[in-house]
N, C-alpha and C. Protein backbone atom coordinates (compact mmCIF):
# COMPACT_ATOMS: atom_id res chain seq x y z
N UNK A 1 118.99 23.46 -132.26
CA UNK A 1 118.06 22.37 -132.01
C UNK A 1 118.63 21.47 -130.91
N UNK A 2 117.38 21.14 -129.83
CA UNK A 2 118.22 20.62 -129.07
C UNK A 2 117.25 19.01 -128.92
N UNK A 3 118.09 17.77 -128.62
CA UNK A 3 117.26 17.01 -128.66
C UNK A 3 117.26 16.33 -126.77
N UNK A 4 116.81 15.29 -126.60
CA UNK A 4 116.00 14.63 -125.49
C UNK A 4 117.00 14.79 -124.18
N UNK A 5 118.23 14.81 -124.60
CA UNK A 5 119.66 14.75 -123.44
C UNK A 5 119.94 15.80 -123.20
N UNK A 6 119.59 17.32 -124.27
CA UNK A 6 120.21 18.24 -124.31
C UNK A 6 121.54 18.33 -125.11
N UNK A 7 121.57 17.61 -126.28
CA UNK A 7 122.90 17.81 -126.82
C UNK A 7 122.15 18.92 -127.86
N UNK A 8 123.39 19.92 -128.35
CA UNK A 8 122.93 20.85 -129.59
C UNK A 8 123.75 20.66 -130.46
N UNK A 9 123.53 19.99 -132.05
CA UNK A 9 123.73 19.51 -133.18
C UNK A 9 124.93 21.24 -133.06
N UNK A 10 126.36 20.60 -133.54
CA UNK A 10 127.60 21.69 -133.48
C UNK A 10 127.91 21.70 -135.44
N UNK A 11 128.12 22.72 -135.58
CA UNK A 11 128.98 22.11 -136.87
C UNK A 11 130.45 22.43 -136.95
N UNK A 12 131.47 21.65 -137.68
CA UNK A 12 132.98 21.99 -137.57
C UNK A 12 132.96 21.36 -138.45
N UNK A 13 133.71 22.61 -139.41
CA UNK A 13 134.33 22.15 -140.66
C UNK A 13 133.76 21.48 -141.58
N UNK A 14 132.39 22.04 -141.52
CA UNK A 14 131.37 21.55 -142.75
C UNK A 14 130.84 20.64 -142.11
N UNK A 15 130.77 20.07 -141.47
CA UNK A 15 130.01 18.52 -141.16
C UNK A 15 129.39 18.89 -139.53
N UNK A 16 128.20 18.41 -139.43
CA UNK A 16 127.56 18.60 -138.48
C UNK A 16 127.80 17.32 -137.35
N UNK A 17 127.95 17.82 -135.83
CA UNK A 17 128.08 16.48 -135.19
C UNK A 17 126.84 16.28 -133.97
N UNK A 18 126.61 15.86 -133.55
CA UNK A 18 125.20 15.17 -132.69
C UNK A 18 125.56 16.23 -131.24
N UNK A 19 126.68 16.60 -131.21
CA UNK A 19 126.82 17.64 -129.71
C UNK A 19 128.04 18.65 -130.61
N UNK A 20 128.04 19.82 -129.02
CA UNK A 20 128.99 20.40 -129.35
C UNK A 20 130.24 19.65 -128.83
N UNK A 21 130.27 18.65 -127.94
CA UNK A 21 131.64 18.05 -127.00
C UNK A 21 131.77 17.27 -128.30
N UNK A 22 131.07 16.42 -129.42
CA UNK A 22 131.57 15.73 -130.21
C UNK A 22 132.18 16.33 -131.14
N UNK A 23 132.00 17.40 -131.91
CA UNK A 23 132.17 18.68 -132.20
C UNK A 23 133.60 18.98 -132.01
N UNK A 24 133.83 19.21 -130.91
CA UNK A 24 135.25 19.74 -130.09
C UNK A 24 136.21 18.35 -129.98
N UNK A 25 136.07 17.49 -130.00
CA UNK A 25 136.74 16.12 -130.49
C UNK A 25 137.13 16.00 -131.34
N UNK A 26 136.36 16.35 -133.06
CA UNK A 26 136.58 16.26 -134.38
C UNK A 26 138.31 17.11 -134.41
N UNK A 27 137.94 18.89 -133.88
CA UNK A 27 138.74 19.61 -134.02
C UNK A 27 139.64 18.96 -132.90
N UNK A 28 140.10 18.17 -131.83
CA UNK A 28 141.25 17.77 -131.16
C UNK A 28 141.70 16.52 -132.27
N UNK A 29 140.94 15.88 -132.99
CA UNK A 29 141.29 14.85 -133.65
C UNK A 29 142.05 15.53 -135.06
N UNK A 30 141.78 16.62 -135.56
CA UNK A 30 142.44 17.51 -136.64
C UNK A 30 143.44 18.05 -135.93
N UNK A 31 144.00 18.54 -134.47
CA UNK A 31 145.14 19.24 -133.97
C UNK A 31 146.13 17.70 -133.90
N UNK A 32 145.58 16.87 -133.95
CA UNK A 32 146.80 15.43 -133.62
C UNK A 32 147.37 15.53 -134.80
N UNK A 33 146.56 15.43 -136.26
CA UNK A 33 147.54 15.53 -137.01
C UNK A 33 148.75 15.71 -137.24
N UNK A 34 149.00 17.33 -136.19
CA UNK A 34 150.34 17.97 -135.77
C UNK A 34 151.39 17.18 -135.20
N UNK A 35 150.28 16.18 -134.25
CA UNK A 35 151.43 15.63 -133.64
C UNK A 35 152.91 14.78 -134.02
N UNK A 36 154.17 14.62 -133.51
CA UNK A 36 155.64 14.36 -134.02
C UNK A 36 155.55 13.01 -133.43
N UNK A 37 155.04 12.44 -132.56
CA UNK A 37 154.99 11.12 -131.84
C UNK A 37 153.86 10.14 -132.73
N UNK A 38 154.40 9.10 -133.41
CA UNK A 38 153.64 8.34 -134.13
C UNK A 38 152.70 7.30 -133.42
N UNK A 39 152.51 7.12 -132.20
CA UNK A 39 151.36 6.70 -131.98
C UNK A 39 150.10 7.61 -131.21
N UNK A 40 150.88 8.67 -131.37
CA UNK A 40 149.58 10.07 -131.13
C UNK A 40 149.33 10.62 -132.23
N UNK A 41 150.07 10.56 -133.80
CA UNK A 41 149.42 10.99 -134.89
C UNK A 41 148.44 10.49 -135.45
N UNK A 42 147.60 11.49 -135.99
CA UNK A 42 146.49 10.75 -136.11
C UNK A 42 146.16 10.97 -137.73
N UNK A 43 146.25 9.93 -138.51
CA UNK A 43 146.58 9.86 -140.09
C UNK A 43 145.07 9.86 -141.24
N UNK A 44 144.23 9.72 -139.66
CA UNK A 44 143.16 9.27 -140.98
C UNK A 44 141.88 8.97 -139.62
N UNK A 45 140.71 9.74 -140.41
CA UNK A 45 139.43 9.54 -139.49
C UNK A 45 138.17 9.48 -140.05
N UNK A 46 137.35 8.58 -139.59
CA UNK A 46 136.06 8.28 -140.33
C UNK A 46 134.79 8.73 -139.39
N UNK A 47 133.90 9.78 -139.39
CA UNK A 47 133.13 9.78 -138.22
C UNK A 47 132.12 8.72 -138.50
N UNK A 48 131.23 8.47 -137.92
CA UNK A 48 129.96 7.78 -138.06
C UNK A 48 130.52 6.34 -138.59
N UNK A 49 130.80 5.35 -138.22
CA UNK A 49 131.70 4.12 -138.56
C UNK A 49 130.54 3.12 -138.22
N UNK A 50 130.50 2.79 -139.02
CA UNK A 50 129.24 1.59 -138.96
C UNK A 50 129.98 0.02 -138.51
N UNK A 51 129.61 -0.49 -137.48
CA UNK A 51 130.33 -1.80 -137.15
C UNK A 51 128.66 -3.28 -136.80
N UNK A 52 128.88 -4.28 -137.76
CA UNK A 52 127.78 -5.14 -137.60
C UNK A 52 128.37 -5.50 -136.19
N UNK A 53 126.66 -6.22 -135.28
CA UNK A 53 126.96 -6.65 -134.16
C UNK A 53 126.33 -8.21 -134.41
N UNK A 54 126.80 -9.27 -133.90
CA UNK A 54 126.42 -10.59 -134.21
C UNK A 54 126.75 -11.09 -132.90
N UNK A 55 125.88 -12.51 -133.06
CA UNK A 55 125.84 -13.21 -131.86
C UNK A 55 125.58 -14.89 -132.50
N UNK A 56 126.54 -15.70 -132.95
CA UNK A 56 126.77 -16.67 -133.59
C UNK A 56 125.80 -16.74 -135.05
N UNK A 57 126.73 -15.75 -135.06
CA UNK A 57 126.75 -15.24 -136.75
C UNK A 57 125.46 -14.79 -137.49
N UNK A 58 124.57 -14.41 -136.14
CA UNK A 58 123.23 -13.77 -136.69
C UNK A 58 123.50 -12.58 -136.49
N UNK A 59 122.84 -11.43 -137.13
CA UNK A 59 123.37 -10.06 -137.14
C UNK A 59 122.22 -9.69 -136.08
N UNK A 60 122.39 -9.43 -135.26
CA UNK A 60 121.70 -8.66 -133.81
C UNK A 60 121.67 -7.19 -134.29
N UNK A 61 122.31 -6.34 -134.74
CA UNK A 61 122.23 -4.63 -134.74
C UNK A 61 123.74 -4.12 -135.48
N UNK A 62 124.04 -2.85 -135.15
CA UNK A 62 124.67 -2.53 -135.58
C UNK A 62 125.46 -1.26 -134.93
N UNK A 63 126.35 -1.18 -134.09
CA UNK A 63 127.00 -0.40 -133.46
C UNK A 63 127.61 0.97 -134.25
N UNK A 64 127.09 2.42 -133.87
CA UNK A 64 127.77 3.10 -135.01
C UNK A 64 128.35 4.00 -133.60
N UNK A 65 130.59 3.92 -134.38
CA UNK A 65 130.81 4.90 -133.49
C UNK A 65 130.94 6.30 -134.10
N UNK A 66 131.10 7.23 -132.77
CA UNK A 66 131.50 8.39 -133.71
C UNK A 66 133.14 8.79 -134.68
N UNK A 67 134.02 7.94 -134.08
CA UNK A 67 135.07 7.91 -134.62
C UNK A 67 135.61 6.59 -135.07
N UNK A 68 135.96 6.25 -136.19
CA UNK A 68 137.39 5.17 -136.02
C UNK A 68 138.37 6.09 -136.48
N UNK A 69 139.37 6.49 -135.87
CA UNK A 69 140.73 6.86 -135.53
C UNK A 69 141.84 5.85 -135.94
N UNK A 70 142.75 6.34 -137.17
CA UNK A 70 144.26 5.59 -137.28
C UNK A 70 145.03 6.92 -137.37
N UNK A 71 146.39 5.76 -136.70
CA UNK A 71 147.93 6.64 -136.38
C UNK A 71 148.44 6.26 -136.97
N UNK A 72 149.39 7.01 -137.21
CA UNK A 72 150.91 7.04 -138.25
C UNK A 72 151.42 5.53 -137.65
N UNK A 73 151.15 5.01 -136.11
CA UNK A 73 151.69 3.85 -135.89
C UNK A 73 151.53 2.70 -136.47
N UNK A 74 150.03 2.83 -137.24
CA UNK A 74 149.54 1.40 -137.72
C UNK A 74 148.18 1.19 -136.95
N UNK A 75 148.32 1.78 -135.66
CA UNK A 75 146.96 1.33 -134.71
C UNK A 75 145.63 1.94 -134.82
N UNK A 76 144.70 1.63 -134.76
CA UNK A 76 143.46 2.31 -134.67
C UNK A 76 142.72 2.08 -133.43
N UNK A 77 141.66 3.26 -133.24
CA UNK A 77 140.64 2.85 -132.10
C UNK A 77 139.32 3.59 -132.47
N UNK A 78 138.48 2.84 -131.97
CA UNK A 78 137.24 3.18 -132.13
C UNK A 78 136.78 4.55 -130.57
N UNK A 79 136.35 5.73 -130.93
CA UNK A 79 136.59 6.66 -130.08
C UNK A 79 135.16 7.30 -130.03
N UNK A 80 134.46 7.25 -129.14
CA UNK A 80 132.80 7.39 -129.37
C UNK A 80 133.10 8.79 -127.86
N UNK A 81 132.56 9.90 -128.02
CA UNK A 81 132.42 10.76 -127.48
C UNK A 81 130.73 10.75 -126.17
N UNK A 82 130.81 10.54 -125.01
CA UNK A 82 129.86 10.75 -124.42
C UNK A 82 129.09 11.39 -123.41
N UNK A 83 128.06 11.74 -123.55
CA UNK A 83 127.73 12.66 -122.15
C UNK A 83 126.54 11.51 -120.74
N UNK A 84 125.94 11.07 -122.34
CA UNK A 84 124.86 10.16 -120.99
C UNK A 84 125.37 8.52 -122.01
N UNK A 85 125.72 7.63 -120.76
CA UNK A 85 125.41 6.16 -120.78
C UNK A 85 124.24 5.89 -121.24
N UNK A 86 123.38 5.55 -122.17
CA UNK A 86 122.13 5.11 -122.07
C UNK A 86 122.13 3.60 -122.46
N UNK A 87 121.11 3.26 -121.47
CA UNK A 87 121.73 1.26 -121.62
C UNK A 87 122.23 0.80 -123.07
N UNK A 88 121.16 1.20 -123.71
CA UNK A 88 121.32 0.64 -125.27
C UNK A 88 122.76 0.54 -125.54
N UNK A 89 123.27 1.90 -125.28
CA UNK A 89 124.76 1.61 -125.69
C UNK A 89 125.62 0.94 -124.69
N UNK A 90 125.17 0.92 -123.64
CA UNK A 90 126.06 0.23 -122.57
C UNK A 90 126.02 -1.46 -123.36
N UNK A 91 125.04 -2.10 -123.65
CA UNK A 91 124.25 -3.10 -124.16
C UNK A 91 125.35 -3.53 -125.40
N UNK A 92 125.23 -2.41 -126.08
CA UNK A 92 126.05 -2.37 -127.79
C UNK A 92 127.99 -2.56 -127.47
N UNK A 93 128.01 -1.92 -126.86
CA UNK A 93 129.41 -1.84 -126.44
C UNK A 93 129.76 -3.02 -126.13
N UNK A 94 129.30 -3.72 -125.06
CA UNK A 94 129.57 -4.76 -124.19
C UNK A 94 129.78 -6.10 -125.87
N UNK A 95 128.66 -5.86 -126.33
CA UNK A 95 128.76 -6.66 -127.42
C UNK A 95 129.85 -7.06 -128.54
N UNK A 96 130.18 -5.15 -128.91
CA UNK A 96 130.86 -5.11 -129.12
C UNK A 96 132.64 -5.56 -128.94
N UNK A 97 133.27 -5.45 -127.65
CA UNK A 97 134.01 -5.82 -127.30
C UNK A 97 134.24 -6.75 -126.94
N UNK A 98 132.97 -7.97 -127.01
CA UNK A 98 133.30 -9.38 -126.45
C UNK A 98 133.51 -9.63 -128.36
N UNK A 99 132.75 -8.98 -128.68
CA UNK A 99 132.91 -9.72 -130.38
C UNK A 99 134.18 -9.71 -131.21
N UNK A 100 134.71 -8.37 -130.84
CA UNK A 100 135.63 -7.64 -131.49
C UNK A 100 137.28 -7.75 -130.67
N UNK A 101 136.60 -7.96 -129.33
CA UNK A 101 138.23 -8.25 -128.59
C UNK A 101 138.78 -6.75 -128.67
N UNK A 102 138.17 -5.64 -128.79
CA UNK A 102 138.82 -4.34 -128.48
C UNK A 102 138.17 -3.47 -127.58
N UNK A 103 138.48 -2.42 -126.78
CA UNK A 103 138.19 -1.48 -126.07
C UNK A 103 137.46 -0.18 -126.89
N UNK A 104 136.75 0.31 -126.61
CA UNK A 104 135.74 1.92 -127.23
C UNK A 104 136.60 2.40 -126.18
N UNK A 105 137.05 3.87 -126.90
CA UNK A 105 137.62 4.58 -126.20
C UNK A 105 136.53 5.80 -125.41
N UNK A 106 136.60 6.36 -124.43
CA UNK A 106 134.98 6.92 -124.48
C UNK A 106 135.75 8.59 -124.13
N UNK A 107 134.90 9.48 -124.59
CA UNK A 107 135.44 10.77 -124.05
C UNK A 107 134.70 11.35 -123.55
């Protein structure tokens, strides 16, 4: 099935993801595990991460990424996989990071 961008719904490891490139992320995010360097291990992952978006403390929307990502270091990042910019999210992001004071990692 393919939808409006051309992404085709992938599945890995039981769980279905919105592309195959998001897809192929999940499984690089399961090979970190391996990793011996603790701020490239990757200890723990949530896909679909629901984050409220506010704008003096009214809830405007709701930003969902495809990853929040933590390392063996302590650190986390929010890691959203992409092929097309579409404003909305350009829009959400921006929000995001003035709200949140952090960077989306984009792939």
């Amino acid at each position: 099935m393919y939808n409006k961008y051309g992404n085709k719904r992938t599945q890995y490891n039981g769980r279905w993801y919105a592309s195959k490139k998001e897809a192929e992320h999940a499984a690089t995010l399961d090979m970190q595990r391996l990793a011996t360097d603790s701020s490239q291990k990757v200890v723990g992952v949530i896909p679909q991460y629901r984050i409220p978006l506010e704008i003096k403390g009214i809830k405007i929307g709701t930003y969902v990424a495809d990853f929040l990502v933590s390392f063996a270091d302590g650190h986390q990042e929010i890691q959203d996989v992409k092929g097309m910019r579409t404003t909305i999210y350009k829009l959400k992001k921006k929000i995001f990071e003035a709200q949140y004071g952090e960077k989306i990692i984009e792939y």
